[in-house]
C-alpha atoms as a PDB file:
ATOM      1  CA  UNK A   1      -5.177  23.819  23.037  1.00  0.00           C
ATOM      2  CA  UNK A   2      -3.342  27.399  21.858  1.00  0.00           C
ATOM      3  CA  UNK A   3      -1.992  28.095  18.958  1.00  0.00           C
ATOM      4  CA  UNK A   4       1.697  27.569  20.024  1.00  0.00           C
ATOM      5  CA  UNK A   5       0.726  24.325  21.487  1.00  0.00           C
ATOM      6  CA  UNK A   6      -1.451  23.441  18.278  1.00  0.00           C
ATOM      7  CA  UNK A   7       2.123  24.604  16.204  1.00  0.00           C
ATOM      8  CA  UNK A   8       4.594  22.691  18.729  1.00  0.00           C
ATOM      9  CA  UNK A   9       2.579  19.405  18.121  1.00  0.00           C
ATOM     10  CA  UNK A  10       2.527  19.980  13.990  1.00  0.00           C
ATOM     11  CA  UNK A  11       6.328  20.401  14.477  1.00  0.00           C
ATOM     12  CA  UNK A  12       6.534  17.170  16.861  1.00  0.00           C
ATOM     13  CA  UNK A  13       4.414  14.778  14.227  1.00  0.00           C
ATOM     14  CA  UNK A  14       6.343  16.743  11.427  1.00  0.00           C
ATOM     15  CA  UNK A  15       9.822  15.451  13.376  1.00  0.00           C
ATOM     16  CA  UNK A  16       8.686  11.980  13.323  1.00  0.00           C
ATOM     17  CA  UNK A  17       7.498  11.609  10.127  1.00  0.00           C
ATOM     18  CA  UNK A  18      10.581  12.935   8.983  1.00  0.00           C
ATOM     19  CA  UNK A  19      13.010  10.546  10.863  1.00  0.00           C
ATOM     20  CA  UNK A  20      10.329   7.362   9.923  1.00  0.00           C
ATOM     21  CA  UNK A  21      11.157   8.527   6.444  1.00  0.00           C
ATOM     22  CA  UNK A  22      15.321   8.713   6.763  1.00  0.00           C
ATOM     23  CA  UNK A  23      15.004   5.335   8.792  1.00  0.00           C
ATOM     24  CA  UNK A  24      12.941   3.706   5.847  1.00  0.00           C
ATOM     25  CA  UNK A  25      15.217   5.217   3.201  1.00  0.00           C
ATOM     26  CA  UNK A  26      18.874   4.234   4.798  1.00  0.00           C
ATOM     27  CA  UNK A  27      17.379   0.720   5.142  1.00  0.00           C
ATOM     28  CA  UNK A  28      16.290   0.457   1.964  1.00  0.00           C
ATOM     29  CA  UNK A  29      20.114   2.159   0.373  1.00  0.00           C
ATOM     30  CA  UNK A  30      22.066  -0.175   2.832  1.00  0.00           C
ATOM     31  CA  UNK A  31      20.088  -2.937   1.430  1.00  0.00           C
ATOM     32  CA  UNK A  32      20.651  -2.182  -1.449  1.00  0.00           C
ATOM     33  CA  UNK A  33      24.847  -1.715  -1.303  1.00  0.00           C
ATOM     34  CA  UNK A  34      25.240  -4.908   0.503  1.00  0.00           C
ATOM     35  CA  UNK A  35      22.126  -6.819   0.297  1.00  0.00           C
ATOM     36  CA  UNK A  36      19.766  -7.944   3.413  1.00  0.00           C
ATOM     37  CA  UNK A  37      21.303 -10.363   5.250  1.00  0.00           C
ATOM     38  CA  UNK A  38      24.392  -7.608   5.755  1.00  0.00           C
ATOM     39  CA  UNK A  39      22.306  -5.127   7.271  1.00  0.00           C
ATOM     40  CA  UNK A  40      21.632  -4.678  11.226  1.00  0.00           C
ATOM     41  CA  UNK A  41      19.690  -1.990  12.933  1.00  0.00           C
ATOM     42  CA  UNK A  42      22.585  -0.527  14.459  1.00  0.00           C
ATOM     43  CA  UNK A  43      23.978  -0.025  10.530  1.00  0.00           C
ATOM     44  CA  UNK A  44      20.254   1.893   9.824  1.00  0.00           C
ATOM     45  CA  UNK A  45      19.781   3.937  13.231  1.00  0.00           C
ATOM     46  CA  UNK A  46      23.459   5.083  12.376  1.00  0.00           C
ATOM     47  CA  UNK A  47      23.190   6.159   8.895  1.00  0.00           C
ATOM     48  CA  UNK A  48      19.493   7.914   9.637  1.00  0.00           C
ATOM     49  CA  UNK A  49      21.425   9.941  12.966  1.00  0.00           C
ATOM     50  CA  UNK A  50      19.752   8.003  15.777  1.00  0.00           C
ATOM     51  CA  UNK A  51      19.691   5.981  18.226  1.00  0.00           C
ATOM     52  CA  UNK A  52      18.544   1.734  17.612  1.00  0.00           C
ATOM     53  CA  UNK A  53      16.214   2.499  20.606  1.00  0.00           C
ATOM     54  CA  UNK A  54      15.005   5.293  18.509  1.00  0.00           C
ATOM     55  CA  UNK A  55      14.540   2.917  15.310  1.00  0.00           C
ATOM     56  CA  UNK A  56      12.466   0.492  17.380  1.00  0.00           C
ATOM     57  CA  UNK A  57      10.018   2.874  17.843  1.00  0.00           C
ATOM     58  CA  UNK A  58       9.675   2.823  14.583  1.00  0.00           C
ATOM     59  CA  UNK A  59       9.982  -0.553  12.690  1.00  0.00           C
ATOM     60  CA  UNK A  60       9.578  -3.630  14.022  1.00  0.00           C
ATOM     61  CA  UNK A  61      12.035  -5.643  11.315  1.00  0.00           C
ATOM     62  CA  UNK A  62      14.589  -4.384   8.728  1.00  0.00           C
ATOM     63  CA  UNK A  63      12.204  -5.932   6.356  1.00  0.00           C
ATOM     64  CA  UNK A  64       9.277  -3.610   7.517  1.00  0.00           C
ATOM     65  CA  UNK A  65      11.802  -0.888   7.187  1.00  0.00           C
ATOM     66  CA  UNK A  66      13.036  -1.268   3.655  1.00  0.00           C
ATOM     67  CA  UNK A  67       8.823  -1.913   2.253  1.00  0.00           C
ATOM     68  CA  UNK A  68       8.058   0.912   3.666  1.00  0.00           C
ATOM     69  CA  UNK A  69      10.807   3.009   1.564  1.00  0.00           C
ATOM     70  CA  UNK A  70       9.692   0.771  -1.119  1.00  0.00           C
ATOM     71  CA  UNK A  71       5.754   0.850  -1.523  1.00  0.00           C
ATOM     72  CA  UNK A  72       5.182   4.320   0.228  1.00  0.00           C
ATOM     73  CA  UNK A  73       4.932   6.709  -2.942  1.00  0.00           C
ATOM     74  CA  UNK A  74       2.582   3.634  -4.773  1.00  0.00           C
ATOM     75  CA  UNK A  75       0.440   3.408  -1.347  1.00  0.00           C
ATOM     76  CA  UNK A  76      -0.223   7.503  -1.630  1.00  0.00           C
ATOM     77  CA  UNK A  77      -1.041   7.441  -5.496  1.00  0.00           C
ATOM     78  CA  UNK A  78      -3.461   4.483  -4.996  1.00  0.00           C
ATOM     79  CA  UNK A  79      -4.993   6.800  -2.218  1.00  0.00           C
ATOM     80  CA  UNK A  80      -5.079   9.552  -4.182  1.00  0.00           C
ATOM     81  CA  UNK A  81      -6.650   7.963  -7.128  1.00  0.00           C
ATOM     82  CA  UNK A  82      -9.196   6.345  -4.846  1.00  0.00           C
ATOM     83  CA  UNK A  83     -10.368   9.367  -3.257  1.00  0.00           C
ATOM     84  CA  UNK A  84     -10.938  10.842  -6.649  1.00  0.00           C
ATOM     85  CA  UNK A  85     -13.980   8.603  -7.150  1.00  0.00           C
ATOM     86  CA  UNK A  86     -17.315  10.015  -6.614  1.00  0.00           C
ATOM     87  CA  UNK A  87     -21.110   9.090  -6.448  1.00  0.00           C
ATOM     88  CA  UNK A  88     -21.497   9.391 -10.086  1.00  0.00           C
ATOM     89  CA  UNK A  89     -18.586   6.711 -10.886  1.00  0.00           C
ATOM     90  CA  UNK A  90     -19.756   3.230 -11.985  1.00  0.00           C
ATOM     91  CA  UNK A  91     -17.238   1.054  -9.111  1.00  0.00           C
ATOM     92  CA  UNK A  92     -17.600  -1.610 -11.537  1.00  0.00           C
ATOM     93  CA  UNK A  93     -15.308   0.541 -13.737  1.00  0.00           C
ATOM     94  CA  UNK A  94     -13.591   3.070 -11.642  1.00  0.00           C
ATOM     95  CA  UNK A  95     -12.309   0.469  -8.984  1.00  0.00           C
ATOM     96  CA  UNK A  96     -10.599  -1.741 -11.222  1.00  0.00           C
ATOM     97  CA  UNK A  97      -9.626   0.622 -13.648  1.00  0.00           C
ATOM     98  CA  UNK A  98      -7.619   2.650 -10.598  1.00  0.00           C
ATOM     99  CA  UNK A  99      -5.975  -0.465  -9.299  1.00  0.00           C
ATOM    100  CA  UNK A 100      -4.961  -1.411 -12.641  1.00  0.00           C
ATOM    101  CA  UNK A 101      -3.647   1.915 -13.084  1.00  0.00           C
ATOM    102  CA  UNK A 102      -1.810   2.156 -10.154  1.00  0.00           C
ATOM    103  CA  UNK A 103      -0.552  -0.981  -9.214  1.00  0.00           C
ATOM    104  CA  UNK A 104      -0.172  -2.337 -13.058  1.00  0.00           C
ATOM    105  CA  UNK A 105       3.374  -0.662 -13.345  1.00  0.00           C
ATOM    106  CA  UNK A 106       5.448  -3.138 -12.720  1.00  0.00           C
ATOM    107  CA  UNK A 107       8.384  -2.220  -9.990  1.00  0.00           C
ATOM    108  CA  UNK A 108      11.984  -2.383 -12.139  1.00  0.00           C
ATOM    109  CA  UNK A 109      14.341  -5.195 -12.027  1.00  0.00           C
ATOM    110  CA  UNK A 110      16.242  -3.788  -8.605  1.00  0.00           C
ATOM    111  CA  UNK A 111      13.347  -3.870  -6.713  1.00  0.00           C
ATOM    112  CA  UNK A 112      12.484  -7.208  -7.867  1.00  0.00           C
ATOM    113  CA  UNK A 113      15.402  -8.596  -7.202  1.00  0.00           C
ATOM    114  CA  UNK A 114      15.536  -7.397  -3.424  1.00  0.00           C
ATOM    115  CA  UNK A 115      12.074  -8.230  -2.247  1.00  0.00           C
ATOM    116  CA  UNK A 116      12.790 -11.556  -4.128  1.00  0.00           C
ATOM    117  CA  UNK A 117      15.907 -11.894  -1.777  1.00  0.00           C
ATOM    118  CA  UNK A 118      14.182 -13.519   1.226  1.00  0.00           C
ATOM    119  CA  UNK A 119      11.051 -14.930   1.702  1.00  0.00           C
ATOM    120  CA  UNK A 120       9.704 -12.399   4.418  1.00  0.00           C
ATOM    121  CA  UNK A 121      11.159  -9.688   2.664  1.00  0.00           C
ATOM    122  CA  UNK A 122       8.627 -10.387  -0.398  1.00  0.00           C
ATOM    123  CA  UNK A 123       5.855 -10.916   2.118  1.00  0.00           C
ATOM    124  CA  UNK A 124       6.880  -7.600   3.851  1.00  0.00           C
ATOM    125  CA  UNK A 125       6.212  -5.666   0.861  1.00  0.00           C
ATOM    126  CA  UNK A 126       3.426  -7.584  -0.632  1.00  0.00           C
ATOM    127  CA  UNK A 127       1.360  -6.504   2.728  1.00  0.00           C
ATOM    128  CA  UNK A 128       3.032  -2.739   2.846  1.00  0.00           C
ATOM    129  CA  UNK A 129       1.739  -1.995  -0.882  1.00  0.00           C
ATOM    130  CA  UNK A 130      -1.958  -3.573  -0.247  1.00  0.00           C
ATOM    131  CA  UNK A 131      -2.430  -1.500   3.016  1.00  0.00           C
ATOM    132  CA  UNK A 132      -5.504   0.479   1.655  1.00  0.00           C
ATOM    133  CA  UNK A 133      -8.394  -1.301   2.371  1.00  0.00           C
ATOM    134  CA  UNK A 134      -9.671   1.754   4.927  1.00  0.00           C
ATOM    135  CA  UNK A 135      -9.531   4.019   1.556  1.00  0.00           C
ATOM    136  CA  UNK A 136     -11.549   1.789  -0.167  1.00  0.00           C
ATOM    137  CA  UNK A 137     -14.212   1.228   2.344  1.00  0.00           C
ATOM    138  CA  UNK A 138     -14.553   4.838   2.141  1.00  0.00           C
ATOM    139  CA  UNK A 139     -15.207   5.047  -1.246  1.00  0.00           C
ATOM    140  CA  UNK A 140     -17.404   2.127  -1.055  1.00  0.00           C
ATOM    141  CA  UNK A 141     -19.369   2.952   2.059  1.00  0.00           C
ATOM    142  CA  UNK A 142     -21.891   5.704   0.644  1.00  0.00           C
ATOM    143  CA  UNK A 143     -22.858   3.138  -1.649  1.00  0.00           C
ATOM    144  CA  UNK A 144     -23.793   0.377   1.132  1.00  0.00           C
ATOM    145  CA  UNK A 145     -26.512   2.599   3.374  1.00  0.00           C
ATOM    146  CA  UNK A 146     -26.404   1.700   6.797  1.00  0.00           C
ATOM    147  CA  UNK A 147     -24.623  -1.881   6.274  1.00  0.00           C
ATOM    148  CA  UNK A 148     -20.971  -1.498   8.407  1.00  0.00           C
ATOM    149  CA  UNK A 149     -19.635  -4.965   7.663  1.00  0.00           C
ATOM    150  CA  UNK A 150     -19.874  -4.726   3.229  1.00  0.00           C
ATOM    151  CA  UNK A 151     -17.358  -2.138   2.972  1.00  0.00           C
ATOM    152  CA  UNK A 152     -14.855  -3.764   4.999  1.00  0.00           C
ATOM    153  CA  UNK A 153     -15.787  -7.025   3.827  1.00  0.00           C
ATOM    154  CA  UNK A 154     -15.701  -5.834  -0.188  1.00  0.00           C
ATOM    155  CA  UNK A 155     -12.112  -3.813   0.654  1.00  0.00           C
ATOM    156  CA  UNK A 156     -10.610  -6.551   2.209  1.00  0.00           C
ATOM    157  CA  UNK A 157     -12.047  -8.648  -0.756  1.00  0.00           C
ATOM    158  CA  UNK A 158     -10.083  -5.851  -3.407  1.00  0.00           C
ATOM    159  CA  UNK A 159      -6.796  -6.033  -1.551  1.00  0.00           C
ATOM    160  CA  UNK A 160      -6.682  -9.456  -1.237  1.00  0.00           C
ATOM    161  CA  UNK A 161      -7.086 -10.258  -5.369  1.00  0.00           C
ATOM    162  CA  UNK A 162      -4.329  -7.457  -5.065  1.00  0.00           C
ATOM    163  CA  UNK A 163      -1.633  -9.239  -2.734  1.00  0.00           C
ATOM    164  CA  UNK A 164      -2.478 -12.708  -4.922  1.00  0.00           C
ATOM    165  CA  UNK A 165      -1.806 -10.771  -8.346  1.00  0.00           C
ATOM    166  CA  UNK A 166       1.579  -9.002  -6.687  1.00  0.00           C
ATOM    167  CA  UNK A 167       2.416 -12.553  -5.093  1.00  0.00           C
ATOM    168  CA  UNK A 168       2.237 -14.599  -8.175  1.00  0.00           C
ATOM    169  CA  UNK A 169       3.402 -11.610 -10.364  1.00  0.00           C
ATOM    170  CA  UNK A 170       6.603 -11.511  -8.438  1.00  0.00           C
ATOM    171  CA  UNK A 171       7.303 -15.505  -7.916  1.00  0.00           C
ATOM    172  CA  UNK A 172       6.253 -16.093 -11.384  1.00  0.00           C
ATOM    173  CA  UNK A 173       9.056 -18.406 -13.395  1.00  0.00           C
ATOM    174  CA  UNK A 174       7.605 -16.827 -16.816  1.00  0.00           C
ATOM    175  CA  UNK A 175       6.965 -13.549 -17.941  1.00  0.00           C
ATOM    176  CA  UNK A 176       3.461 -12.723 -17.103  1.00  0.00           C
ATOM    177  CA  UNK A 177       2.030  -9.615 -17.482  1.00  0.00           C
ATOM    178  CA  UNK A 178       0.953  -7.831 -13.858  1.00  0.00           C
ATOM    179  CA  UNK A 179      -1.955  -6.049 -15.602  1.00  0.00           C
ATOM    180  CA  UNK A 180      -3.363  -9.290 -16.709  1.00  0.00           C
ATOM    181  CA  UNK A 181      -2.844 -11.380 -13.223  1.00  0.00           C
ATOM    182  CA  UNK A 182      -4.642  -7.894 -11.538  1.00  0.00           C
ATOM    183  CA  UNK A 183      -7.604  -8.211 -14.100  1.00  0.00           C
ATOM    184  CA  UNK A 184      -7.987 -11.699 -13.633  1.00  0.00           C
ATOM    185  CA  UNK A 185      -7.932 -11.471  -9.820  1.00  0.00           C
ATOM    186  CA  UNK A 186     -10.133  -9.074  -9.922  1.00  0.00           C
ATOM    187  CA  UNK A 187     -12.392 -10.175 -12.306  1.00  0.00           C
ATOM    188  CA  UNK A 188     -15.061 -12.363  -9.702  1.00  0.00           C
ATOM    189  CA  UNK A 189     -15.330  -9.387  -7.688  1.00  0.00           C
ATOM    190  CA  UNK A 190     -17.028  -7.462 -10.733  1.00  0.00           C
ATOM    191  CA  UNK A 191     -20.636  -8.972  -9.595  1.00  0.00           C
ATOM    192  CA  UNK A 192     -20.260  -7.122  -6.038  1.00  0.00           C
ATOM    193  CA  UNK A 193     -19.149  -4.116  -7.587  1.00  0.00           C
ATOM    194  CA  UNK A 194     -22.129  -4.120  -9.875  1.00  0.00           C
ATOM    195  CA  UNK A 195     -24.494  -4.539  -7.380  1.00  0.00           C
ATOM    196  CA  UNK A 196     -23.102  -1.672  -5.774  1.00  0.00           C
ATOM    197  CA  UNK A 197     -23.550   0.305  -8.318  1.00  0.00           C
ATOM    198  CA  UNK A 198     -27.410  -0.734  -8.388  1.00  0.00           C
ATOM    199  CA  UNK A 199     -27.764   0.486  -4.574  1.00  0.00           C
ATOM    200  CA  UNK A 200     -27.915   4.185  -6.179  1.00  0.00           C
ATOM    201  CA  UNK A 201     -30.481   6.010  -6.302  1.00  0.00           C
ATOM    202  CA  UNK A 202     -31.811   6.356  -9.861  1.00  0.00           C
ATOM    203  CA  UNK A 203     -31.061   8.907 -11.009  1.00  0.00           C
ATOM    204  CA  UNK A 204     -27.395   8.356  -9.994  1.00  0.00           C
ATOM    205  CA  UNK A 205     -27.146   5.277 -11.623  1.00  0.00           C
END
């Protein structure tokens, strides 16, 4: 491929991102001015400059939509954090400690309030803010030799305790703290995590 070809295709992937990012954002605004059941795809392609056809290449449901607005900038500082974990981290501290970090601060009331709105809404986001379990098979992949299935199998493990904590956190009747429902979740996956930490070399460890 040239150059100009290389640059054309940057451009093209640079276009879409862009108009995934105005579709996700006039979603989320719309839903927010007059509240989910009052918003249509027609009301989104319109305020983002495009065609519905065009949306539906993009989103599958208003709900997917409005998430992605939602739990983008949280999804990209979780992958950020995880991808500054090296060899000589202890997982049984580092992983926790960055989910904690990261996914600890507790969205404000607006937020709360619209994913609490409908049912599939809440899901919807729930699933859009745990999508990192590729990140943290990466980080826990050097660490497993040649076994393919742990990583996936320990990732999937982490974002799971991290959809129950956000789940409960956000139907919860009382005021619990989301730092304590993410340490508790995660707290029976410490053994894994240790033994992880004991498939390092020694002088590593």
């Amino acid at each position: 491929m040239s150059t100009i070809d290389d640059e054309e295709a940057g451009l093209r992937t640079r276009k879409k991102l862009e108009t995934r990012a105005a579709l996700s954002a006039a979603a989320l605004r719309l839903a927010q001015e007059h509240g989910l059941d009052n918003v249509r795809v027609d009301d989104i392609a319109a305020a983002a400059n495009v065609s519905p056809r065009t949306y539906n290449n993009y989103f599958s449901s208003r709900e997917q939509a409005i998430c992605v607005a939602l739990a983008t900038e949280r999804t990209l500082r979780a992958g950020a954090a995880l991808r500054a974990i090296t060899m000589d981290d202890r997982l049984e501290q580092a992983l926790p400690r960055t989910i904690i970090d990261v996914y600890g601060e507790e969205p404000d009331t607006a937020t709360v309030e619209l994913v609490n709105s409908a049912p599939a809404l809440r899901r919807e986001y729930v699933q859009t803010l745990v999508a990192i379990d590729n990140r943290l098979a990466e980080v826990i992949a050097p660490r497993t030799g040649s076994d393919s299935l742990a990583p996936r199998v320990i990732a999937a493990a982490i974002t799971n305790a991290l959809r129950i904590a956000m789940e409960d956190w956000l139907a919860a009747e009382t005021s619990v703290a989301l730092t304590d429902l993410l340490s508790g979740c995660l707290a029976p996956l410490f053994p894994a995590l240790h033994a992880l930490d004991h498939n390092l070399p020694k002088g590593r460890r």
